[in-house]
Protein backbone atom coordinates (compact mmCIF):
# COMPACT_ATOMS: atom_id res chain seq x y z
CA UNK A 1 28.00 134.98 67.45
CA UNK A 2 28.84 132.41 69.31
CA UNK A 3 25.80 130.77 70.23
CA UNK A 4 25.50 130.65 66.70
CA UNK A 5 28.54 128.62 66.26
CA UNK A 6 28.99 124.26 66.37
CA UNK A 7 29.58 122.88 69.68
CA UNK A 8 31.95 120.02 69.03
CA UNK A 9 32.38 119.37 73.15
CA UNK A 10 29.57 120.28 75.88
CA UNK A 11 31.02 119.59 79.92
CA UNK A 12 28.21 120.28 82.20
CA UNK A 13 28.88 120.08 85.85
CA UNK A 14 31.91 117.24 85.27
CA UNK A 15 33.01 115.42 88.67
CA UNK A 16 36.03 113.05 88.86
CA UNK A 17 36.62 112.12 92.34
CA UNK A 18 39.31 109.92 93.86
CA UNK A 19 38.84 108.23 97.35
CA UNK A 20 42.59 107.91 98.15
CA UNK A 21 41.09 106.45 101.17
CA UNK A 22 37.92 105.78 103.46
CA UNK A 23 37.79 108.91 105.12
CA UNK A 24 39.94 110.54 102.41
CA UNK A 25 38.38 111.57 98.69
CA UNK A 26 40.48 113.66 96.34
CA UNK A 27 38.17 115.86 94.31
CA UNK A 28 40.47 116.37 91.49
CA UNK A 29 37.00 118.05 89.25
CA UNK A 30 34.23 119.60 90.77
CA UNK A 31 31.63 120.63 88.60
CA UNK A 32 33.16 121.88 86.03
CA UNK A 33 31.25 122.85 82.81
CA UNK A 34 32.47 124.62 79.27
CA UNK A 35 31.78 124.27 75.66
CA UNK A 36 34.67 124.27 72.87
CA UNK A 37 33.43 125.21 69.36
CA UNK A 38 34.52 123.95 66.26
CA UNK A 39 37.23 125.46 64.81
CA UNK A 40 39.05 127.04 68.09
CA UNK A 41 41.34 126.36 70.62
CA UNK A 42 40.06 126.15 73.70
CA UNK A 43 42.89 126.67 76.27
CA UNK A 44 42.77 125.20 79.94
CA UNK A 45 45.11 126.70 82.68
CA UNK A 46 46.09 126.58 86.55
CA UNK A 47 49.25 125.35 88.20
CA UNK A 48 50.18 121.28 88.96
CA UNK A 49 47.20 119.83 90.63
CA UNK A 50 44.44 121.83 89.58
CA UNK A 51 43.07 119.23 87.75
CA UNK A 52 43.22 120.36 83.84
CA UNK A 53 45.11 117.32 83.03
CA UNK A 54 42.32 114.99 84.70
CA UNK A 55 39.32 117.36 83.18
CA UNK A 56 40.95 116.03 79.82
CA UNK A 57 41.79 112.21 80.15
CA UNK A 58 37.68 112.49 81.68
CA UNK A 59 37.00 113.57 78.34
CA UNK A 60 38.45 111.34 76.73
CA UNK A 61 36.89 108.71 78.57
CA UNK A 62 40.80 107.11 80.15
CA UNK A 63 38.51 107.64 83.15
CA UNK A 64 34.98 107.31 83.60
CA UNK A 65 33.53 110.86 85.35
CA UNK A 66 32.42 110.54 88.76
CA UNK A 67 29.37 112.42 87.67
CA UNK A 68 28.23 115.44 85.38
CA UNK A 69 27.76 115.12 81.16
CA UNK A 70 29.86 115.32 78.60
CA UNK A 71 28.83 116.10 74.64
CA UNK A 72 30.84 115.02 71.80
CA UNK A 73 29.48 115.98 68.50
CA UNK A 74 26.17 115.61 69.60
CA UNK A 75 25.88 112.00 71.72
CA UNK A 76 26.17 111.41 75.18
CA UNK A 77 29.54 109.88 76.31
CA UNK A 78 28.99 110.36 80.36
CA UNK A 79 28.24 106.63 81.22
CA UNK A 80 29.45 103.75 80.42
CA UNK A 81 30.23 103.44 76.75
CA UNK A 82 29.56 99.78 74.78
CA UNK A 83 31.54 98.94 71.84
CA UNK A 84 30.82 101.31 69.46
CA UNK A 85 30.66 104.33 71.57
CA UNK A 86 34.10 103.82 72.33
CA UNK A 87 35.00 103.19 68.52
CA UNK A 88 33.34 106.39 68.10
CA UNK A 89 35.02 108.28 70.49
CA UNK A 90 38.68 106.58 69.49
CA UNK A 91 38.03 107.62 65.92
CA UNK A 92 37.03 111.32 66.28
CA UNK A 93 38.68 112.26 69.98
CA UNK A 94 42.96 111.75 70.04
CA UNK A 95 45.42 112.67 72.63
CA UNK A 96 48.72 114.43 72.17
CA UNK A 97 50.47 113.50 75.44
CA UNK A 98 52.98 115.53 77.72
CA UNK A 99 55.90 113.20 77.86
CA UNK A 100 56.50 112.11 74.31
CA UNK A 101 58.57 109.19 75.21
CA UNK A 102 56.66 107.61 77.84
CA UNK A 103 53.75 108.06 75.34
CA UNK A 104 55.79 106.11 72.73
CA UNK A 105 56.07 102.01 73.12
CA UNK A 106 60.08 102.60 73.31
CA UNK A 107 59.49 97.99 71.56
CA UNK A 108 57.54 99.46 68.59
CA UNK A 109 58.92 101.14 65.55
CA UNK A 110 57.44 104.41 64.69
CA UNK A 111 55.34 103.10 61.52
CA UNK A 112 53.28 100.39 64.10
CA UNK A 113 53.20 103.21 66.90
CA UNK A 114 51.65 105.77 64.23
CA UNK A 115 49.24 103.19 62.44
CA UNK A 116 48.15 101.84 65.69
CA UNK A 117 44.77 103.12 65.43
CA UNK A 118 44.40 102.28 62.11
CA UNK A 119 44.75 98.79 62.93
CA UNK A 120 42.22 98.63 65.76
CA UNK A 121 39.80 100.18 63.58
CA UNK A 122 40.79 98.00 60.62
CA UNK A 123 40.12 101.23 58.67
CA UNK A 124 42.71 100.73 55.76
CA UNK A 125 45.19 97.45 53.94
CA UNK A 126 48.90 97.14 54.42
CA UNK A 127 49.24 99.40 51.48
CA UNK A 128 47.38 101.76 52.03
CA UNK A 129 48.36 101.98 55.65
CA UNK A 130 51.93 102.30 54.47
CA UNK A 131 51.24 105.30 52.45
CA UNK A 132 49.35 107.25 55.20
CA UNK A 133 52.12 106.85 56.98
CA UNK A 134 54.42 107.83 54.94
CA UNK A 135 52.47 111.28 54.10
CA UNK A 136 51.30 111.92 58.05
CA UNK A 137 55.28 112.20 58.59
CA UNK A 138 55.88 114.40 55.97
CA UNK A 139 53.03 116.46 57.49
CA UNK A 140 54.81 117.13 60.70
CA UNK A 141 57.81 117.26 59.65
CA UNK A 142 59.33 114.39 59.82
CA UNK A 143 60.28 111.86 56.44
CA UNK A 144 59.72 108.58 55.50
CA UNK A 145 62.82 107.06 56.66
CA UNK A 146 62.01 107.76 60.48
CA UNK A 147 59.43 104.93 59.55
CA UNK A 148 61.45 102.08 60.65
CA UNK A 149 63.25 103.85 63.06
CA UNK A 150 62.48 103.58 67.19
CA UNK A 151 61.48 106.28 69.92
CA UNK A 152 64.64 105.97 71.71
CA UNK A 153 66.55 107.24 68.24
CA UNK A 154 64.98 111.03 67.92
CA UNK A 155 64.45 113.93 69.88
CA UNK A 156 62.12 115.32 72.43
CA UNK A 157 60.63 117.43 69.66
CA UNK A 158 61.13 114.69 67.08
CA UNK A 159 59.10 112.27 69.65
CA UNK A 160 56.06 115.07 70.21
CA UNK A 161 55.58 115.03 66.28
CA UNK A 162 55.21 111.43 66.24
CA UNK A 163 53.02 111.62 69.01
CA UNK A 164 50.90 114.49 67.17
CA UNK A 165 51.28 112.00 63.79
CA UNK A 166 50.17 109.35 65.97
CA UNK A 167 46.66 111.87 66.77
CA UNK A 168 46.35 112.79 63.01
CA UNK A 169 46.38 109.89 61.25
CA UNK A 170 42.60 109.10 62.55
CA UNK A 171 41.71 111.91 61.04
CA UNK A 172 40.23 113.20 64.58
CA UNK A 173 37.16 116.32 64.92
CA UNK A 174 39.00 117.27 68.56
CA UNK A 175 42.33 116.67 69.71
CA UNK A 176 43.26 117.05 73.14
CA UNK A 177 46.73 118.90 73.46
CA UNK A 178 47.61 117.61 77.59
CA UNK A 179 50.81 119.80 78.59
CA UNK A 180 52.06 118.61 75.00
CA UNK A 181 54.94 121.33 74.62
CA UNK A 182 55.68 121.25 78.53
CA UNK A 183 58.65 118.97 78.43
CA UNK A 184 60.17 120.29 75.32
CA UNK A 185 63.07 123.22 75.45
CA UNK A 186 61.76 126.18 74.46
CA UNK A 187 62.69 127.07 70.81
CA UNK A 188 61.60 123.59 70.11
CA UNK A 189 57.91 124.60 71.92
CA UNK A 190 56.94 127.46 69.31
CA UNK A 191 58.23 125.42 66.73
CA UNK A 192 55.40 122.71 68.03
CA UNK A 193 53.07 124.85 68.93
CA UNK A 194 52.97 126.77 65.57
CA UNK A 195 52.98 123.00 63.98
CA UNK A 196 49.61 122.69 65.90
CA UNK A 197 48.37 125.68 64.78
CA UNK A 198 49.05 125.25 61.03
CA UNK A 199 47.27 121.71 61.20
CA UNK A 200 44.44 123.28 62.67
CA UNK A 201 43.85 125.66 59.50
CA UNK A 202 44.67 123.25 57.22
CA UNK A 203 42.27 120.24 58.86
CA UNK A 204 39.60 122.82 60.32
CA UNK A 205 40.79 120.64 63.74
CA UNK A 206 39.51 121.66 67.32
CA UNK A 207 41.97 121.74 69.98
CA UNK A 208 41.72 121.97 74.40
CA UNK A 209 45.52 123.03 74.92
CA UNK A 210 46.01 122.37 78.37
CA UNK A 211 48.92 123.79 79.95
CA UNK A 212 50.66 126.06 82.74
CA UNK A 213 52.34 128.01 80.64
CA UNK A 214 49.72 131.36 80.13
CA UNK A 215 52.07 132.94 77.67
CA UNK A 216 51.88 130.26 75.69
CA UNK A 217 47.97 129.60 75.91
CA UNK A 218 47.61 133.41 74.64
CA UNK A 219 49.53 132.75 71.67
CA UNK A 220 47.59 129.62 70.33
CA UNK A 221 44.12 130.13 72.33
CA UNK A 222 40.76 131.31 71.46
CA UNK A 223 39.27 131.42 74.84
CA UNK A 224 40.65 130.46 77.55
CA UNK A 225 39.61 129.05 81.23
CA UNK A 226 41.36 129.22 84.60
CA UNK A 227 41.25 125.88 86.68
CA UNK A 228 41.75 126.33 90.51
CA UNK A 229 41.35 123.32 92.83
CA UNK A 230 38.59 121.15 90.11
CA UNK A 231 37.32 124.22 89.41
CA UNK A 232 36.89 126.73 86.80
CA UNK A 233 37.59 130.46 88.27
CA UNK A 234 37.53 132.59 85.33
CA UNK A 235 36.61 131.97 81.73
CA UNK A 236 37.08 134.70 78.75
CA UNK A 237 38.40 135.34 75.03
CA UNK A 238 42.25 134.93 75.47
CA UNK A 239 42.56 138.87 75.17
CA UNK A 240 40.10 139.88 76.98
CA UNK A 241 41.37 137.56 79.67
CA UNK A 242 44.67 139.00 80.17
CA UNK A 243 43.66 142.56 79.45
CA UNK A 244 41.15 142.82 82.48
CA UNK A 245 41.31 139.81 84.61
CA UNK A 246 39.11 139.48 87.47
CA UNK A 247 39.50 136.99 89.90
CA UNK A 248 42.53 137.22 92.06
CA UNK A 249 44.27 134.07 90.89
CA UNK A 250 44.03 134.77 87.45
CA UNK A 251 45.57 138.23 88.65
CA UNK A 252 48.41 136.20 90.38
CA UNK A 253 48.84 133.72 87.73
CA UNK A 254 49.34 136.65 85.24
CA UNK A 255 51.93 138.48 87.69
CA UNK A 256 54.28 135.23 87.05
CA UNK A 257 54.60 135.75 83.41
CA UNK A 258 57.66 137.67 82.98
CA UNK A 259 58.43 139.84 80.05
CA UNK A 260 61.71 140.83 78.01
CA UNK A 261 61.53 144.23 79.49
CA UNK A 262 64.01 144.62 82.21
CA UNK A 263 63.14 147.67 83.77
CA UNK A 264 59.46 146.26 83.59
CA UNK A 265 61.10 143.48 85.34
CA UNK A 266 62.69 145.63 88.27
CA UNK A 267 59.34 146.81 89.12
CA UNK A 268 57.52 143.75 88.53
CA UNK A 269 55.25 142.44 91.62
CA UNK A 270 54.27 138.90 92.08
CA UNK A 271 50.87 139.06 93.35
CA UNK A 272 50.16 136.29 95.80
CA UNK A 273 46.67 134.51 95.57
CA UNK A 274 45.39 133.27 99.25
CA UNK A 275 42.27 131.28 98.99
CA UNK A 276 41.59 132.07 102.59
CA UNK A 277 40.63 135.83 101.06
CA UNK A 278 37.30 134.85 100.16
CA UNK A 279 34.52 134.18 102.62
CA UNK A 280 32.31 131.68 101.22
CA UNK A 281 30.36 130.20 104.11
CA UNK A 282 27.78 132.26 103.98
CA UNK A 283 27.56 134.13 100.85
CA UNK A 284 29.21 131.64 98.39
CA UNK A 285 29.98 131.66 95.13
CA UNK A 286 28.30 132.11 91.87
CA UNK A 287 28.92 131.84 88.02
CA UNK A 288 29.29 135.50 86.97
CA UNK A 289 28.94 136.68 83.65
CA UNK A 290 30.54 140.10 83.81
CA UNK A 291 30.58 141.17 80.55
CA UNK A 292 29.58 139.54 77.30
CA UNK A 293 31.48 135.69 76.98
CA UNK A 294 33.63 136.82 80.51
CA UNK A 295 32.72 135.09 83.14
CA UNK A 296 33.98 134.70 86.87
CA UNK A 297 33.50 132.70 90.13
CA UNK A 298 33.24 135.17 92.53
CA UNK A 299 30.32 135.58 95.39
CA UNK A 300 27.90 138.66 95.11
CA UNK A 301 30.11 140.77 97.38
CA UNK A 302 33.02 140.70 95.48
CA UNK A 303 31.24 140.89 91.91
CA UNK A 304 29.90 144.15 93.30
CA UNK A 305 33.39 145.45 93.45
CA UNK A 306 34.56 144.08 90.38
């Protein structure tokens, strides 16, 4: 069960506001909450601008939430952290970044970008460091002679596993995947993606994959959550997600994917999601659990016709 099972990450009611200016604020997440259990793959979906992307550098603390709580492993990371709560959250939270080369000090060779951390944390000598190195390469596929070598001289997938070597070598609890396979082409995305997945059996790792890509979510995701405007619309095993979706813009997101059918494709319709549909002025919306672990934003009208 999965009340039964370790929460690694607990969001309750997470706000990250922007005032672009004084009579303008950006509310890029509002109120927000989830929990990712250890072991699975959380994934984290919606379209550019929904605010996934800021939900996870929140998180990770590269801002500081405009209100709400976040959980890691059991302490309270929500305010502002002192010295060791941000060694704490360095050492057990990474980030695999979208663009692997702006990621990537293009000055630095790759040995000094990987051991980085290890350096800041002072957790190892110049021997040892070295040798971690060496092996956290060989891990993701790369070899020890890339070592010495600089971003600019590999590939876009060559550049990802660096970044994701860069992640590992802490030996993280949670990794945060932010649109890490979205600039790659796409043979070199599954090849990435199934890295990811291999680590995370081997390492017992817990991943949030955010991403716009839903096809791709399915294939590595546990559960899965649908982020419209800073907000979570839908949340439900990855299965039982695209099986019977509920809220009209998971409907329409789901409409988009195309499939390698092509008379499926003739008679494929785009469904168009309008957030002018729902009338929420004076019967708003609620947090609906439909069925067991599904759950929907909807208002009490339209979970009655669910």
């Amino acid at each position: 069960m999965a009340e039964q099972r370790e929460v690694v990450l607990k969001v309750q009611n997470l706000k990250q506001y922007f005032k672009v200016s004084k009579k303008l604020t950006v509310k890029a997440v509002d109120d927000v909450s989830f929990e990712i259990y250890r072991g699975e793959t959380f994934g984290l979906v919606g379209e550019s601008g929904s605010g996934k992307s800021t939900t996870g550098r929140t998180i990770i603390r590269l801002y500081k939430p405009t209100d709400g709580y976040i959980e890691f492993l059991g302490k309270d990371i929500s305010g502002s952290l002192n010295t060791t709560q941000k060694n704490f959250v360095s050492r057990n939270m990474q980030m695999i970044f979208q663009d692997p080369m702006a990621s990537l000090n293009p000055r630095m060779k790759v040995s000094d970008i990987i051991a980085e951390g290890l350096r800041i944390h002072k957790l190892c000598t110049a021997e040892e460091e070295k040798q971690k190195v060496i092996e956290i390469l060989e891990i993701v596929g790369l070899n020890k002679d890339h070592a010495n070598r600089f971003p600019h001289e590999f590939s876009g997938g060559q550049r990802q596993r660096i970044g994701i070597a860069r992640a590992l070598i802490m030996d993280p609890e949670f990794i945060i995947a932010d649109e890490a396979i979205s600039a790659l082409d796409v043979s070199i995305q599954a090849q990435v993606v199934n890295l990811l997945k291999k680590l995370q059996a081997d390492r017992n790792l817990t991943y949030l994959f955010i991403a716009h890509d839903l096809s791709m979510v399915k294939y590595i995701s546990d559960r899965i959550a649908v982020m419209h405007h800073g907000q979570i619309l839908e949340l439900a095993d990855a299965d039982e997600l695209y099986d019977h979706p509920l809220h009209p813009y998971t409907k329409s997101l789901l409409s988009a994917i195309p499939l390698p059918n092509p008379e499926y494709e003739k008679r494929r319709k785009r469904l168009v999601y309008n957030p002018q549909m729902h009338d929420y002025e004076k019967n708003p919306p609620i947090w609906h659990e439909h069925t067991p672990g599904h759950f929907v934003l909807l208002n009490e009208d339209e979970i009655k016709n669910l």
